[in-house]
Protein backbone atom coordinates (compact mmCIF):
# COMPACT_ATOMS: atom_id res chain seq x y z
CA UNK A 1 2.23 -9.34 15.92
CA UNK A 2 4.72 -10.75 13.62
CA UNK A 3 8.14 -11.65 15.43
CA UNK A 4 10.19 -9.39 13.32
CA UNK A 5 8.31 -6.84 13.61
CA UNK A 6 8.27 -7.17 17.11
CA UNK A 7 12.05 -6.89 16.88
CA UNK A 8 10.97 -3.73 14.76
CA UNK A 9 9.62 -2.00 17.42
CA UNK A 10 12.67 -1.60 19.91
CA UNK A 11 16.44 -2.01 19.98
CA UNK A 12 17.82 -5.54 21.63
CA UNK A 13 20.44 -8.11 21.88
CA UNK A 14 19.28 -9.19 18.22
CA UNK A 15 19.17 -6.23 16.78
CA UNK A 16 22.76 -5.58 17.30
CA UNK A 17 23.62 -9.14 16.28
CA UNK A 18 21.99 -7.69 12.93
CA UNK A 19 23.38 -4.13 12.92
CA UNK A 20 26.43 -5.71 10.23
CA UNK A 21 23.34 -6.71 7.77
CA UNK A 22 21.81 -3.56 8.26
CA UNK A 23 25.10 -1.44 7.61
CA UNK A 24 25.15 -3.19 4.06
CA UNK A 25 21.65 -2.66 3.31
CA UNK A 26 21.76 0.94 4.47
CA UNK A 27 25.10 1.64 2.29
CA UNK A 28 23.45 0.04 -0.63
CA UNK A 29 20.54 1.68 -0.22
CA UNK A 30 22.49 5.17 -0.78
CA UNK A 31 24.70 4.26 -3.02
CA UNK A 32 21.61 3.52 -5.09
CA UNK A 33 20.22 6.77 -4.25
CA UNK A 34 23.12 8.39 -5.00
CA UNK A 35 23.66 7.08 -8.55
CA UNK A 36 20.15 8.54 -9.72
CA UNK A 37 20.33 11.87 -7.94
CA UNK A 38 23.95 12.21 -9.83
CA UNK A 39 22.49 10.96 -13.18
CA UNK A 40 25.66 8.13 -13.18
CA UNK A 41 22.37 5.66 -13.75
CA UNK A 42 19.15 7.73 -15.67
CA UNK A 43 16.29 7.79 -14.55
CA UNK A 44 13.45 7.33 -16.75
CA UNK A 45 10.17 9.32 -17.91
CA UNK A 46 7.13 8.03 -19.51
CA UNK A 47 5.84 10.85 -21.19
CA UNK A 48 2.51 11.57 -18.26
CA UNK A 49 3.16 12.51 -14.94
CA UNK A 50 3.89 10.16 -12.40
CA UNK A 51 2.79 9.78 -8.76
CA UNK A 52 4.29 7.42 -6.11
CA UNK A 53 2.82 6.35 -3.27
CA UNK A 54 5.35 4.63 -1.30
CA UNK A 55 7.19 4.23 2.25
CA UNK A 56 10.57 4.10 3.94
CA UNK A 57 9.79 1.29 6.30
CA UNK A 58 9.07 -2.26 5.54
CA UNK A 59 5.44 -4.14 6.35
CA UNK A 60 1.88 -2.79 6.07
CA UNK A 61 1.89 1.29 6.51
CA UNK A 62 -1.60 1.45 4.54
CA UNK A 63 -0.10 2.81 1.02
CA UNK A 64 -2.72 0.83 -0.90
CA UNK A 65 -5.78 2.35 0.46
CA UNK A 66 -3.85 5.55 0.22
CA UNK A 67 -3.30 4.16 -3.73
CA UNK A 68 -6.89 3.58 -4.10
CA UNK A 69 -8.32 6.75 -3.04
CA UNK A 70 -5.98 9.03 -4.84
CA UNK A 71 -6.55 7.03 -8.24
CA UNK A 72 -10.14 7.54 -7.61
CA UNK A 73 -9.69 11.47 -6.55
CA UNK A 74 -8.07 11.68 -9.96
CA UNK A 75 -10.63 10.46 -11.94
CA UNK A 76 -13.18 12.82 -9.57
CA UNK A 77 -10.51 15.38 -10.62
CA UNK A 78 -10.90 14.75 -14.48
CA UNK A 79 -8.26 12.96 -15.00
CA UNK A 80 -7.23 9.56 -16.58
CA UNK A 81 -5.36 7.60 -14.42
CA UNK A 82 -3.88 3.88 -14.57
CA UNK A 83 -2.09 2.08 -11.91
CA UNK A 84 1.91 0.26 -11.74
CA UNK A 85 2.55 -1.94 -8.96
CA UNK A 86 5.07 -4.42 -8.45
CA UNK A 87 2.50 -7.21 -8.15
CA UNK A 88 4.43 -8.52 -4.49
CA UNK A 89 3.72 -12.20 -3.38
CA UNK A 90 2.83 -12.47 -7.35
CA UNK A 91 4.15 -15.59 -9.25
CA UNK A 92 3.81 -13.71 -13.25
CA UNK A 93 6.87 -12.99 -14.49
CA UNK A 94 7.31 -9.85 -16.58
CA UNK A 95 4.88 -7.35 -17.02
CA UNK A 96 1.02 -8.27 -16.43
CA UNK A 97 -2.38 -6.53 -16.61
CA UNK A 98 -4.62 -6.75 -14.14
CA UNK A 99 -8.28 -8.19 -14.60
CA UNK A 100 -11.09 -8.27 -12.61
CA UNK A 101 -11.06 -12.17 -12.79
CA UNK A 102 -7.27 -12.17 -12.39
CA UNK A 103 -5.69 -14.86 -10.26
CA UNK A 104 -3.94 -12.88 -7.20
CA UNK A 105 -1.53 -15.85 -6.80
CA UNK A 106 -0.35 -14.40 -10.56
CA UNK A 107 -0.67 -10.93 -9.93
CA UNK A 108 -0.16 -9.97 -6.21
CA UNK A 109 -3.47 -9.21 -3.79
CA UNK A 110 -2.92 -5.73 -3.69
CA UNK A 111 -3.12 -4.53 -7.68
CA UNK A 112 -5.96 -6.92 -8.03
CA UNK A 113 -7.74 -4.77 -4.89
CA UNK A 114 -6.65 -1.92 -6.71
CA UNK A 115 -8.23 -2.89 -10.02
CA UNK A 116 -11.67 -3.88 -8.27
CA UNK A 117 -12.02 -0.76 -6.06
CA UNK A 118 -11.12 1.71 -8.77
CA UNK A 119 -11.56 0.45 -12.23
CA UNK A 120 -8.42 1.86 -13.63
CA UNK A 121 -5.85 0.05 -15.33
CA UNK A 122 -3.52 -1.56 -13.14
CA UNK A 123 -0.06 -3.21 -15.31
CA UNK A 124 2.26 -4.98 -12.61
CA UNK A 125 6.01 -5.83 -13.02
CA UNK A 126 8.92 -5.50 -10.81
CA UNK A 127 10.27 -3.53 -13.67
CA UNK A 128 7.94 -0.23 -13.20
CA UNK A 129 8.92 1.76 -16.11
CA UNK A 130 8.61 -1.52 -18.67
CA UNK A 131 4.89 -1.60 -16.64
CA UNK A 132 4.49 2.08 -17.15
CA UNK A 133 4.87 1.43 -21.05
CA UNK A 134 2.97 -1.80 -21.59
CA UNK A 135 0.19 0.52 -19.67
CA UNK A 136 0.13 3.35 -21.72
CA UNK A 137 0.68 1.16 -25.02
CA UNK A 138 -2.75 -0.43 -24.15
CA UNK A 139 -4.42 2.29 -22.72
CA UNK A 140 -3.17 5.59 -24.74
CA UNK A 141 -6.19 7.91 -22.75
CA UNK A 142 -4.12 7.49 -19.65
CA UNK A 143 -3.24 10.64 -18.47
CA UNK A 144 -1.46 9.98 -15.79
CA UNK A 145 0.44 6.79 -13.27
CA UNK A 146 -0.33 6.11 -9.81
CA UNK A 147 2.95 3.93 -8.82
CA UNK A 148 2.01 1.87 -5.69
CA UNK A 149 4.55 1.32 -3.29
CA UNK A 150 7.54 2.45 -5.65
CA UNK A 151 9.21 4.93 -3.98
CA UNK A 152 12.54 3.51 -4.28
CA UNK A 153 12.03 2.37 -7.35
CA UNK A 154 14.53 5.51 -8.77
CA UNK A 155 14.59 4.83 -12.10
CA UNK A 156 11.29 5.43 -13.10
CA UNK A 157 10.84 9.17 -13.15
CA UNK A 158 8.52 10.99 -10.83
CA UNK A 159 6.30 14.24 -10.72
CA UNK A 160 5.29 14.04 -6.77
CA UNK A 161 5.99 11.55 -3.89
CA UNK A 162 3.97 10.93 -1.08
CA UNK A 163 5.14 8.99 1.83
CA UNK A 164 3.11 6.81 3.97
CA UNK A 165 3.93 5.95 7.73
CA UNK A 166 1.42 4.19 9.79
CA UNK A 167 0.97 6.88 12.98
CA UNK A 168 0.46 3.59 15.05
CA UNK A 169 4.31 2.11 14.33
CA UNK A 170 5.91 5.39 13.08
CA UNK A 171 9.55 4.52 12.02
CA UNK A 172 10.13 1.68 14.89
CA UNK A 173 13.26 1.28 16.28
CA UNK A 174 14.50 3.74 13.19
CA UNK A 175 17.22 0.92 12.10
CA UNK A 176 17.51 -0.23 8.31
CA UNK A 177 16.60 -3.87 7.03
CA UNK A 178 16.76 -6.55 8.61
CA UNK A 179 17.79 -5.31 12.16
CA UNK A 180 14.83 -2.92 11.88
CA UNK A 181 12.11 -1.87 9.21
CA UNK A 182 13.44 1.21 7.34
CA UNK A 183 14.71 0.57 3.76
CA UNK A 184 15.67 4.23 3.74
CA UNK A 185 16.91 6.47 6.18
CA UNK A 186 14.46 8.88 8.16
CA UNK A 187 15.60 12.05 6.46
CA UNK A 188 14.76 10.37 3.62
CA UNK A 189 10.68 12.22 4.61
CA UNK A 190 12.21 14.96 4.11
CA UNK A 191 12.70 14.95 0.40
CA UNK A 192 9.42 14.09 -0.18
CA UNK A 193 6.69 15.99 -1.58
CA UNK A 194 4.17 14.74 1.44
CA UNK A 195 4.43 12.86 4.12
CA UNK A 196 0.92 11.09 5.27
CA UNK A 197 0.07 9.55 8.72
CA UNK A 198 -2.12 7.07 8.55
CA UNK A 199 -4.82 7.21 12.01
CA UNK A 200 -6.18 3.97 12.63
CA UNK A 201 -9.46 4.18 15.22
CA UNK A 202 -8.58 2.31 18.45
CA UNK A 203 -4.85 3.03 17.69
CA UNK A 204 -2.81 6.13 19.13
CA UNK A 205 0.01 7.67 17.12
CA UNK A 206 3.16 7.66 18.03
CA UNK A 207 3.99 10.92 15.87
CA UNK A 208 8.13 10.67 15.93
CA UNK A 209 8.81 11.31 12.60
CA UNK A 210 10.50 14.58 12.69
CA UNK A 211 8.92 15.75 9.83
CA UNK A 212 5.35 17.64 8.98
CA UNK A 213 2.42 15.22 8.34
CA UNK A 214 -0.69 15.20 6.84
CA UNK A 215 -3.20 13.31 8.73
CA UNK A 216 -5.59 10.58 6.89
CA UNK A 217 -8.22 8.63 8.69
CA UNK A 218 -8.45 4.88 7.97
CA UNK A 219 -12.08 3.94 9.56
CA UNK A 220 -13.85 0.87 8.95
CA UNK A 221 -16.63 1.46 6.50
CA UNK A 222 -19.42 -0.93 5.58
CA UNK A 223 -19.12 -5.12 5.17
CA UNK A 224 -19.76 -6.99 2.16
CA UNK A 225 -20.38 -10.89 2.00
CA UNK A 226 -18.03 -13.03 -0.15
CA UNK A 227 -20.36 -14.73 -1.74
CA UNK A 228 -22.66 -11.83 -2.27
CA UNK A 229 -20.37 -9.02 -2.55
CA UNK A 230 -23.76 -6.36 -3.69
CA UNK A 231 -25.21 -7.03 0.30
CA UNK A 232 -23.50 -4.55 2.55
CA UNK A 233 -24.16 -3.85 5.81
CA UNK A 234 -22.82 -1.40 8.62
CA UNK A 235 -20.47 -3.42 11.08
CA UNK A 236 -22.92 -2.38 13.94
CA UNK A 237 -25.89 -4.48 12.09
CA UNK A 238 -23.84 -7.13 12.12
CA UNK A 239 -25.40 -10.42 13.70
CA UNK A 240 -24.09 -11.53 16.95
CA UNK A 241 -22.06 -14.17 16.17
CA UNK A 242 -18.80 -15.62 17.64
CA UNK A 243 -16.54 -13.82 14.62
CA UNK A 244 -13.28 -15.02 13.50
CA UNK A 245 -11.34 -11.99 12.21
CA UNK A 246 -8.70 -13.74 10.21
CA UNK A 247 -5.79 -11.59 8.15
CA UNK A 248 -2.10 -11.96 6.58
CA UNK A 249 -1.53 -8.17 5.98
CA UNK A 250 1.72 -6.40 7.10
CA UNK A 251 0.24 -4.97 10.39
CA UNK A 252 -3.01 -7.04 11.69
CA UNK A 253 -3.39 -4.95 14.59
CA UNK A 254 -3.86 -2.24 13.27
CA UNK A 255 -7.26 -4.31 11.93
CA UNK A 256 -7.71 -5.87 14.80
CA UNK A 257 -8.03 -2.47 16.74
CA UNK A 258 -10.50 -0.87 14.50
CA UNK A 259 -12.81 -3.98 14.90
CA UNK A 260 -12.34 -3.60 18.65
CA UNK A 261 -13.21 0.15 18.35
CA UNK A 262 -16.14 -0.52 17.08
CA UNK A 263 -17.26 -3.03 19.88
CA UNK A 264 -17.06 -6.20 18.18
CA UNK A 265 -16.13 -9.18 20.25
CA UNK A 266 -13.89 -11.67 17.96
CA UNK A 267 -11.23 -14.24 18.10
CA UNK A 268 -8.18 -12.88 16.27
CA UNK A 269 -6.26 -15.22 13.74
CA UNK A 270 -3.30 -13.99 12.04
CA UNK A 271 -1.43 -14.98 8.45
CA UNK A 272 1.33 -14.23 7.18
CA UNK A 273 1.81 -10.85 5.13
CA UNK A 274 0.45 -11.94 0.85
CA UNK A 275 -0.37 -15.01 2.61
CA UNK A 276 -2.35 -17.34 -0.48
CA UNK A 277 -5.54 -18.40 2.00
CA UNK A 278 -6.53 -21.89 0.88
CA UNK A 279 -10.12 -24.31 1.79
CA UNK A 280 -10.25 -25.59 4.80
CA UNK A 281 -7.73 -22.75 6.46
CA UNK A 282 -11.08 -20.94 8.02
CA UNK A 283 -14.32 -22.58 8.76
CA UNK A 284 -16.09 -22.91 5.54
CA UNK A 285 -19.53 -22.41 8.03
CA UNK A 286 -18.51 -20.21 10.14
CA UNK A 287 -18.49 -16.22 10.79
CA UNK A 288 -15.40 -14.82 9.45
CA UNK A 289 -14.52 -10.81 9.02
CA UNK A 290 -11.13 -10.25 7.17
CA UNK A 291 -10.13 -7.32 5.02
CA UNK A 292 -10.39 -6.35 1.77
CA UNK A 293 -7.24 -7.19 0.46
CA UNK A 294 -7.36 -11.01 2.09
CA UNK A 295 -11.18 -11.25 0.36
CA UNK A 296 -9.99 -11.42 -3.08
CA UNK A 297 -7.88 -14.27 -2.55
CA UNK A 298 -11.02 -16.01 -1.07
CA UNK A 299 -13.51 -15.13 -3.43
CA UNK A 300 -13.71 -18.99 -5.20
CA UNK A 301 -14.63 -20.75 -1.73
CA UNK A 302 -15.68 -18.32 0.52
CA UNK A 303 -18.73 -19.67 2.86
CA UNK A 304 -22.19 -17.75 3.44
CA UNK A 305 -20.77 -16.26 6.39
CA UNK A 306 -17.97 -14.50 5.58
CA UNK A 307 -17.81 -10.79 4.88
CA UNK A 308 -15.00 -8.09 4.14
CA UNK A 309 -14.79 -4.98 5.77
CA UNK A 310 -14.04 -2.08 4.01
CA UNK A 311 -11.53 1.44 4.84
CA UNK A 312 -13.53 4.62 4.49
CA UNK A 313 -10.31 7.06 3.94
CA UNK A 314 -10.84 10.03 4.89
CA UNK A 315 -7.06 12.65 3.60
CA UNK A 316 -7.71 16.15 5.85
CA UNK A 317 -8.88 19.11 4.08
CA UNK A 318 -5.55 20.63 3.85
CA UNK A 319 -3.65 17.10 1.92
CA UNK A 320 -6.53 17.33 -0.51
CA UNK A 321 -6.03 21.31 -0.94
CA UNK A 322 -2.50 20.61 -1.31
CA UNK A 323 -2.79 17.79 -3.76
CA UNK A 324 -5.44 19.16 -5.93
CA UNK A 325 -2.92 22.49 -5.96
CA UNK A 326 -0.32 19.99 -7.52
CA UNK A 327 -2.08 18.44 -9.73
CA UNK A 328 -2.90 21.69 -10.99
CA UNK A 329 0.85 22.76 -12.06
CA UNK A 330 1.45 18.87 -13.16
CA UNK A 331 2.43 19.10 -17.66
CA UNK A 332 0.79 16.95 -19.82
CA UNK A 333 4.28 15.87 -20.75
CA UNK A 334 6.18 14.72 -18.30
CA UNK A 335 10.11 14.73 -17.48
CA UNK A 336 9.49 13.93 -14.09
CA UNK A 337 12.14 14.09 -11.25
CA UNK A 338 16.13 13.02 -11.17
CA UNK A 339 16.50 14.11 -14.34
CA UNK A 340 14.63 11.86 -16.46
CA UNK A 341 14.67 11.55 -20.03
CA UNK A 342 12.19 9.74 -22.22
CA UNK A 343 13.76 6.82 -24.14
C-alpha cells in the first residue's frame, strides 16, 4: 500500500504534525459548500438531469466501475446518456472528447475506460459544466449526464448523488486532506441521495460509516489479452504461469485480493495511482494480469502475454429498485439541485 494511505488508515505522530493543513482544507472545503447551498456563488444547470457519482475520501473507492455500469443501466433503461469527467492525470487543457483511439496521457485513463466499456459520449474538463455543454452541443440526443467523480464539483447542478466508499477502507482515520483521506466531512453521506459500499471478494468491510448503504459487488469477471482484446477467458482457465499482477490504481489491494480469492498465485507490483506505464516497465514476454483501467494505457506495446481482468458489478436488488424509482420522477428539463439556473 501506498505510504499515505497507510497514514490514511490510523491516527499517528504525523498525522497530528498535519492536523494544521487539514484544518485549512476542511474550512475551505465548507466554506465552499456553504457558498452554493446559500446561492452567494450559483450553481449551474444544463438543461438534462444530472447524476454524480462521486466520494468524500481521496484514492481509489471504485466510482468508475460504479460510472460504467450505471451509464450502461441507463441506456438498458431507455435512456441517452453521455459522460463528464475531469480527465485526472490528463495533460489536455480545456474541454476534450473522448475517442476510442484517444491518447490517455491527453485525456485521463479513467474517461477513456469509460468511453470503451460503454460507448457513450464521454467530454472531460476540470470545468464540468463547460464539459456538460460542449457534450450536449455535439451530441443534442443526450438525455441525460453521468458526472464521474464530481461530487464536489458544486457548481454544476445535480438531480441525484450517489456516494461511493470502498467497504474495505471505509472513511480511514476519518481526518480531512492531507492528514487523512476525506475531502469532506463524514456527515457529508448523509446529504446524499445513496450511499454505495463497494464489496471486494477476499476483502472484509469495515462498515463504519454511520450511514445506510447499499451494497455492490465488485468480482473479477473474465480476462482479455492486450493484444487480442476479442479472446477472453475465465481467470480459472488461465495457464499456469508465474503471473505478474502489476497496477497504479488508488487502492491495489483491493486487486490484489480478488486475484488471491480466486486462487491465483502472483507476484504483486505496484504503480503509482494514473501512473503513464511505459516499454520496458513490465516484461514485454512475460505473464502479466493488470486491470482494466492500467490496460488502456498499454494497449500500443503490450506483449502476447498480457491480459486485463475485468469487474463484473453486481448493485443489490434494492439500489437498482431504488435507482430505477428515481429515474422515474427525473424531468426532461432539468434545474437540478442548489438552486441552479440555466445560463
Amino acid at each position: 500500500m501506498p505510504t499515505l494511505q497507510r497514514l490514511w488508515t490510523r491516527t499517528g505522530l504525523a498525522t497530528l504534525l498535519l492536523a494544521p493543513a487539514a484544518f485549512l482544507f476542511a474550512l475551505a472545503a465548507w466554506l465552499r459548500r456553504r457558498a452554493y447551498r446559500q446561492g452567494w456563488r450559483p450553481a449551474v444547470a444544463v438543461g438534462v438531469p444530472v447524476i454524480v457519482v462521486g466520494n468524500v475520501t481521496a484514492g481509489g473507492s471504485g466510482k468508475t466501475p460504479l460510472a460504467v455500469w450505471l451509464t450502461n443501466h441507463l441506456r438498458a433503461q431507455g435512456w441517452h446518456p453521455g459522460v463528464v469527467s475531469r480527465g485526472y492525470g490528463g495533460r489536455a487543457r480545456g474541454c476534450v472528447e473522448v475517442a476510442p483511439d484517444s491518447d490517455p496521457a491527453s485525456t485521463g485513463d479513467e474517461p477513456l475506460l469509460i468511453r470503451l466499456k460503454t460507448g457513450a459520449p464521454v467530454v472531460v474538463g476540470r470545468d464540468r459544466v463547460a464539459a456538460a455543454r460542449m457534450l450536449l452541443a455535439r451530441h443534442p440526443d443526450v438525455d441525460v449526464i453521468v458526472s464521474d467523480d464530481g461530487l464536489q464539483h458544486y457548481r454544476l447542478a445535480r438531480d441525484i448523488e450517489i456516494a461511493v466508499v470502498d467497504a474495505a477502507v471505509g472513511l480511514g482515520n476519518r481526518w480531512p486532506l492531507p492528514a487523512g483521506p476525506l475531502r469532506e466531512p463524514p456527515r457529508r453521506l448523509r446529504d446524499v441521495d445513496a450511499v454505495v459500499e463497494v464489496l471486494r471478494s477476499g476483502a472484509p468491510p469495515r462498515s463504519d460509516l454511520g450511514v445506510p448503504a447499499w451494497r455492490v459487488d465488485y468480482r473479477p469477471g473474465q480476462v482479455w489479452r492486450l493484444q487480442a482484446p476479442q479472446t477472453r477467458v475465465g481467470l480459472a482457465d488461465l495457464p499456469p504461469h508465474p503471473w505478474l499482477a502489476a497496477t497504479g490504481i488508488g487502492r491495489p489491494q483491493g486487486f490484489f485480493d480478488m486475484l488471491r480469492a480466486q486462487g491465483l498465485a502472483f507476484e504483486a507490483r505496484v504503480f503509482p495511482d494514473h501512473h503513464a506505464f511505459r516499454p520496458g516497465e513490465l516484461p514485454a514476454d512475460g505473464a502479466v494480469l493488470m486491470t482494466e483501467k492500467d490496460a488502456v494505457k498499454c494497449r500500443s506495446f503490450a506483449g502476447t502475454g498480457w491480459w486485463a481482468v475485468e469487474l463484473d458489478v453486481a448493485p443489490e436488488d434494492g439500489f437498482i429498485r431504488w435507482l430505477d424509482a428515481r429515474l422515474a420522477t427525473l424531468p426532461t428539463q432539468s434545474r437540478g439541485r442548489m438552486g441552479g439556473n440555466v445560463e
